[in-house]
Protein backbone atom coordinates (compact mmCIF):
# COMPACT_ATOMS: atom_id res chain seq x y z
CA UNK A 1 -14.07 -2.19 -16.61
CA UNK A 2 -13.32 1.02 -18.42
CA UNK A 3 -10.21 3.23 -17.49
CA UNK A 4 -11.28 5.66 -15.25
CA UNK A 5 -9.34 9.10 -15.55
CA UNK A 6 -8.40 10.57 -12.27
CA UNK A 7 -9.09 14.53 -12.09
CA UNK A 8 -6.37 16.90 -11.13
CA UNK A 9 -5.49 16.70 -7.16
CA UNK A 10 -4.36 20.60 -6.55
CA UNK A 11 -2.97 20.96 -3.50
CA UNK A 12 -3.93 18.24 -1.36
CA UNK A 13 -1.41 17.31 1.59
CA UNK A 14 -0.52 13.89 1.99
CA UNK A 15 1.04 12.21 5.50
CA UNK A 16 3.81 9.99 4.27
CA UNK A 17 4.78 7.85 7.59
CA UNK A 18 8.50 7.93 8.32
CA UNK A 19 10.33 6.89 5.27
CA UNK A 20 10.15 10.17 2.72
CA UNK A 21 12.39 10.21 -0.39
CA UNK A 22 11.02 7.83 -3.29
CA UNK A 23 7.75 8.30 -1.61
CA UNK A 24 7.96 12.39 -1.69
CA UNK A 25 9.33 12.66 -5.00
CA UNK A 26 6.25 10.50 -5.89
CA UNK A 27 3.77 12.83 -4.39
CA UNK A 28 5.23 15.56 -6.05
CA UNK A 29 5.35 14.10 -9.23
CA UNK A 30 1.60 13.91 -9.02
CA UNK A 31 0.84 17.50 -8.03
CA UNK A 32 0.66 16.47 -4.45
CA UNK A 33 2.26 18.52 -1.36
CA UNK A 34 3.47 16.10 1.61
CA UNK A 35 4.33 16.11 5.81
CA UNK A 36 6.27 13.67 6.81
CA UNK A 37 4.69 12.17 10.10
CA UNK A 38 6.64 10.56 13.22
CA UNK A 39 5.82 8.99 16.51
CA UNK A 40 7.13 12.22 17.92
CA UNK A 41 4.33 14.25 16.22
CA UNK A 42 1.34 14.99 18.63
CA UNK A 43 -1.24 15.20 16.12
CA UNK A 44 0.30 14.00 13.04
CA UNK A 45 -3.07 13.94 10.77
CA UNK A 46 -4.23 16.91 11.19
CA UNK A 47 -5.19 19.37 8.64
CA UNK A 48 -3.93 16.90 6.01
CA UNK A 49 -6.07 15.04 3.83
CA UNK A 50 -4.64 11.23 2.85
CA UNK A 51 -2.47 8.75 4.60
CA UNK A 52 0.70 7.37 2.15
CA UNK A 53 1.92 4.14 4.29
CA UNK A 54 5.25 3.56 3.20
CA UNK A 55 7.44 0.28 3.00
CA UNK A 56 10.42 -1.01 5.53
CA UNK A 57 10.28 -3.55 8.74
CA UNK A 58 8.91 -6.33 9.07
CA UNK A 59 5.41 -6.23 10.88
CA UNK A 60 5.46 -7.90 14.44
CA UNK A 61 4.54 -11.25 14.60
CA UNK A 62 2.84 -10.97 17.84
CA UNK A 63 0.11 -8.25 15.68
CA UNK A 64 -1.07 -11.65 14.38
CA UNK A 65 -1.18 -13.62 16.74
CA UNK A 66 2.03 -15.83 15.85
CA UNK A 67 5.38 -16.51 17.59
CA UNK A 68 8.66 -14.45 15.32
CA UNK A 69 9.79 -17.75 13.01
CA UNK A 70 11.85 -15.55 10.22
CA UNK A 71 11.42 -12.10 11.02
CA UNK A 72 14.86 -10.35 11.23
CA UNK A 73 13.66 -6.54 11.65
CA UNK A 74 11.10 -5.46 13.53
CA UNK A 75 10.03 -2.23 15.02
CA UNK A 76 6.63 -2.49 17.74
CA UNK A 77 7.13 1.04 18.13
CA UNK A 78 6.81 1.77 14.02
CA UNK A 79 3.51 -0.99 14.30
CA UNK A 80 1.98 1.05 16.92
CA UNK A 81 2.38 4.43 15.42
CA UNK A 82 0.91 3.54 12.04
CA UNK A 83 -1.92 1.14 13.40
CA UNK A 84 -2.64 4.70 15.05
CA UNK A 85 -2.73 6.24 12.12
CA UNK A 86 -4.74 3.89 10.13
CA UNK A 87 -7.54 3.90 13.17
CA UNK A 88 -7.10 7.46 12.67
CA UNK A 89 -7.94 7.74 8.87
CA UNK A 90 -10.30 5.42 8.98
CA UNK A 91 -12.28 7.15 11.84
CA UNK A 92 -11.97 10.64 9.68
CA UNK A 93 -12.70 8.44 6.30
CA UNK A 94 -8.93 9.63 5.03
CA UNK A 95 -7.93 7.99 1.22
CA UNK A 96 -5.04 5.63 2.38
CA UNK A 97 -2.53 4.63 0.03
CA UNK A 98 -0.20 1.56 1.70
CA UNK A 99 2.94 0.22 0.00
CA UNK A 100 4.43 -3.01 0.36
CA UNK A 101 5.23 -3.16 4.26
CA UNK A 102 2.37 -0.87 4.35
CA UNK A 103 -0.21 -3.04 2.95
CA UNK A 104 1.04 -5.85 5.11
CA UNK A 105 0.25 -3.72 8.08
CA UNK A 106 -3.12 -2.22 6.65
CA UNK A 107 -3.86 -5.84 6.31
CA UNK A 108 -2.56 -7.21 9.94
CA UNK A 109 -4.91 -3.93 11.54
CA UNK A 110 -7.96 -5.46 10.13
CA UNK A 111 -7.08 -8.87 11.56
CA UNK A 112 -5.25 -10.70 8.38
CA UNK A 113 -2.02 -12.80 9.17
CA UNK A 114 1.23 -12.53 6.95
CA UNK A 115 3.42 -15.23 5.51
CA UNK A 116 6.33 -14.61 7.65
CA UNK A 117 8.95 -16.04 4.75
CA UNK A 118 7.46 -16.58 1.88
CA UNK A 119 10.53 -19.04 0.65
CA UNK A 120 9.66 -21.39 3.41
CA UNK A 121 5.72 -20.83 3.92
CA UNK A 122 4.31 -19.79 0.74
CA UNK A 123 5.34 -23.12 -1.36
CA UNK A 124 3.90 -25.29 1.77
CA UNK A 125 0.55 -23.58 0.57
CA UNK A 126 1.01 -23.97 -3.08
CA UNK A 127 2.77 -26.84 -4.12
CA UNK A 128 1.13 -26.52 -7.50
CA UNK A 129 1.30 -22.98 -8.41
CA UNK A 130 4.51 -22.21 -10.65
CA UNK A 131 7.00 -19.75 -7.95
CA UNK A 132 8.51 -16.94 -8.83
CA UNK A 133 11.44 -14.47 -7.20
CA UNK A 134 9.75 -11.67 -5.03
CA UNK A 135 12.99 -10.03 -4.18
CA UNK A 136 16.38 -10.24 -6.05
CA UNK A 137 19.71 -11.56 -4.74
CA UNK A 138 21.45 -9.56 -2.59
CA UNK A 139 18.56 -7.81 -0.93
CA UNK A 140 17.30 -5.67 -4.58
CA UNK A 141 14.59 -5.05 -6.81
CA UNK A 142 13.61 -7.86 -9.08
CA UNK A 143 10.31 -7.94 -11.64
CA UNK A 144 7.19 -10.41 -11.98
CA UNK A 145 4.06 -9.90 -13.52
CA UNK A 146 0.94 -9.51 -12.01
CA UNK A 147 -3.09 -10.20 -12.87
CA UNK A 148 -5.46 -7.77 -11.78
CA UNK A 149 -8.70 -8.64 -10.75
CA UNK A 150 -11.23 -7.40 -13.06
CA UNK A 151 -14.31 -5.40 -11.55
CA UNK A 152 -12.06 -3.87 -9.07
CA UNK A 153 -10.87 -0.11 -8.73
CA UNK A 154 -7.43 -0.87 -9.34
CA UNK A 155 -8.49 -2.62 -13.05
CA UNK A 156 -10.05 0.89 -13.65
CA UNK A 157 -6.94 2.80 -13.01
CA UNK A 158 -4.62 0.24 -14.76
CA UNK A 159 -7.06 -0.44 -17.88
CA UNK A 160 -5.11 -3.48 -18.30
CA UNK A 161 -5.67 -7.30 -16.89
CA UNK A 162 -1.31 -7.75 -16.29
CA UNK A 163 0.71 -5.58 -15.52
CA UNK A 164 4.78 -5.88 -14.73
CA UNK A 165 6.02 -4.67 -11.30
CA UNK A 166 8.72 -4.54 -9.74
CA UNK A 167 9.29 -6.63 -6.49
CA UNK A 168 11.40 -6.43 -3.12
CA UNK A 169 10.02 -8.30 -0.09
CA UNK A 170 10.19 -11.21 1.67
CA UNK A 171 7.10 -10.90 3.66
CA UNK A 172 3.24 -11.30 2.35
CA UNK A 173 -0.18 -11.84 3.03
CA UNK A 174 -1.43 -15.32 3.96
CA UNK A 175 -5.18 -14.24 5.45
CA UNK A 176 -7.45 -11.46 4.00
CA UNK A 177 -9.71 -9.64 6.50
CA UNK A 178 -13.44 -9.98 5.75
CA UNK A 179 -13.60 -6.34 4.94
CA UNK A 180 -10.58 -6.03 2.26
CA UNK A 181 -11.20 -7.05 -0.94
CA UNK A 182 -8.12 -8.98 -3.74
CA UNK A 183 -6.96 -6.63 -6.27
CA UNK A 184 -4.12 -8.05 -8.00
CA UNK A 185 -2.24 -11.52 -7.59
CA UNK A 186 1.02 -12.24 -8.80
CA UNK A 187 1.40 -15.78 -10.85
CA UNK A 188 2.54 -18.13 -7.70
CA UNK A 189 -0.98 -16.61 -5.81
CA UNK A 190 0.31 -14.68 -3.56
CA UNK A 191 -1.94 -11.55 -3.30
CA UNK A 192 -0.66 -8.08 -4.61
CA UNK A 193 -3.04 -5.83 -3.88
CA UNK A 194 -5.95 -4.95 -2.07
CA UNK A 195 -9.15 -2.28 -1.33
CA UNK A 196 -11.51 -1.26 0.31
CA UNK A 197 -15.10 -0.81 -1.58
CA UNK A 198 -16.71 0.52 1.48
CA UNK A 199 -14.33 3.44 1.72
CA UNK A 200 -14.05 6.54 0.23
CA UNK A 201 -10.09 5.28 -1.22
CA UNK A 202 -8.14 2.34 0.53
CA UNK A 203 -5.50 0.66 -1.76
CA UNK A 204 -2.80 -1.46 -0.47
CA UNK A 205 0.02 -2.22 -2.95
CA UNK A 206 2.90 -5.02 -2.69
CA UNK A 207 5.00 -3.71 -5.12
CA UNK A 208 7.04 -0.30 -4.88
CA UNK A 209 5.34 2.11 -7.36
CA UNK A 210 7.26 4.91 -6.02
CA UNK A 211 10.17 3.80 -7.72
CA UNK A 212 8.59 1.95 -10.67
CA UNK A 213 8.97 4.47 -13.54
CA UNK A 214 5.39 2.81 -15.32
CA UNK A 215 2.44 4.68 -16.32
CA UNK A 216 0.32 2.20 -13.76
CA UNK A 217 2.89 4.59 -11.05
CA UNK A 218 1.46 7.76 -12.24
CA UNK A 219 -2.22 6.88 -12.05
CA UNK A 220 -2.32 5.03 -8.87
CA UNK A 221 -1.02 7.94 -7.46
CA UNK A 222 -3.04 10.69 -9.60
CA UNK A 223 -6.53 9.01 -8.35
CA UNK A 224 -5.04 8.69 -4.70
CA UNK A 225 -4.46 12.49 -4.62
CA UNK A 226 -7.66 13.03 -7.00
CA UNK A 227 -9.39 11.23 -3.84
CA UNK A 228 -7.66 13.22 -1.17
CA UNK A 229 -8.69 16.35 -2.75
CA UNK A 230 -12.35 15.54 -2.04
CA UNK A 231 -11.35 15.93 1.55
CA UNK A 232 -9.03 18.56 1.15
CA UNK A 233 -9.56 22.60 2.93
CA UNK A 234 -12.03 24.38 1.69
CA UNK A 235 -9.61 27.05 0.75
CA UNK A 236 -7.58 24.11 -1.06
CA UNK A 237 -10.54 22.90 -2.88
CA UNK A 238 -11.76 25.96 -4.36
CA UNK A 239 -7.75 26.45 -6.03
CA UNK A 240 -8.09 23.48 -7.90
């Protein structure tokens, strides 16, 4: 698939959900403006125009149907405030951008399941596949290389079949809902992105771009605000 170039994104205004620095300077670096959104706000996507899902907890077990087996940090209250949101954007066809514990939750809204641990699940499902580290020793960022699926709208941002990322969970997806689609697998399996092609933008990423100083950073983020400006005030739209 060609490289697609994203267009400018003026002024669009992104909700970023609770966790703001890396993901702020991000937006900014991009040409984005950003709100950060709480469970306290009342009406926290409105007049905005694109969701940023950001990473942290561990999603609820109990959102997939599963008893808590290795989940150390969880926050219901977090899972119900961004399932919210994502019913939200969805409803008002919002471009959703959802990073590492954010994709896990886009994924667990549509009705996918998660490997809980993937040291002591994901092997059990691959005893073939070659492993590799998705989080470094003491709790940090490690790196891994990833294949992206060709035909896919991540393949026409990236312009390139692997990619390396960097890597810092512990957590990933084990089921895909029917209506998500694989973008990217690292080289054990394990699934590193996905999208929607029946929305306007949904991208869910495993890695942390937001702190991943890679060209694949800038335009994942330059075609997520290049989407958001499509929905963006009229009065925003006609400054760009």
């Amino acid at each position: 698939m060609p490289r697609v170039e994203p267009k400018d994104s003026g002024c669009s205004l992104i909700a970023i959900s609770l966790e703001p620095k890396d993901y702020s300077d991000w937006v900014s670096r991009g040409g984005g403006s950003f709100r950060i959104v709480t469970p306290e706000d009342q009406h926290p996507l409105d007049g905005v125009s694109g969701l940023l899902l950001t990473g942290g907890q561990d999603v609820s077990p109990d959102r997939y149907g599963e008893p808590n087996r290795y989940c150390v940090r969880v926050n219901p209250e977090r899972d119900d405030f961004e399932i919210g949101l994502l019913r939200t954007a969805f409803r008002q066809d919002l471009p959703v951008l959802a990073i590492c514990r954010g994709m896990q939750l886009l994924v667990v809204a549509l009705g996918g399941t998660l490997y809980q641990d993937l040291g002591r699940e994901l092997l059990k499902d691959r005893k073939a596949s070659p492993t590799i580290g998705h989080r470094g020793s003491g709790h940090t960022d490690t790196t891994h290389e990833i294949k992206i699926q060709s035909g896919t709208r991540l393949a026409g941002l990236i312009g390139q079949e692997t990619i390396l990322v960097n890597s810092h969970h512990h957590q990933g997806i084990r089921s895909l809902a029917n209506n998500l689609l694989i973008a990217a697998r690292s080289l054990d399996g394990l699934i590193e992105a996905v999208e929607s092609p029946a929305r306007r933008f949904v991208l869910g990423l495993q890695w942390h771009p937001e702190r991943w100083q890679d060209n694949s950073s800038a335009r994942i983020m330059k075609a997520f605000l290049a989407a958001c400006s499509e929905v963006a005030a009229p009065q925003c739209a006609d400054s760009l």
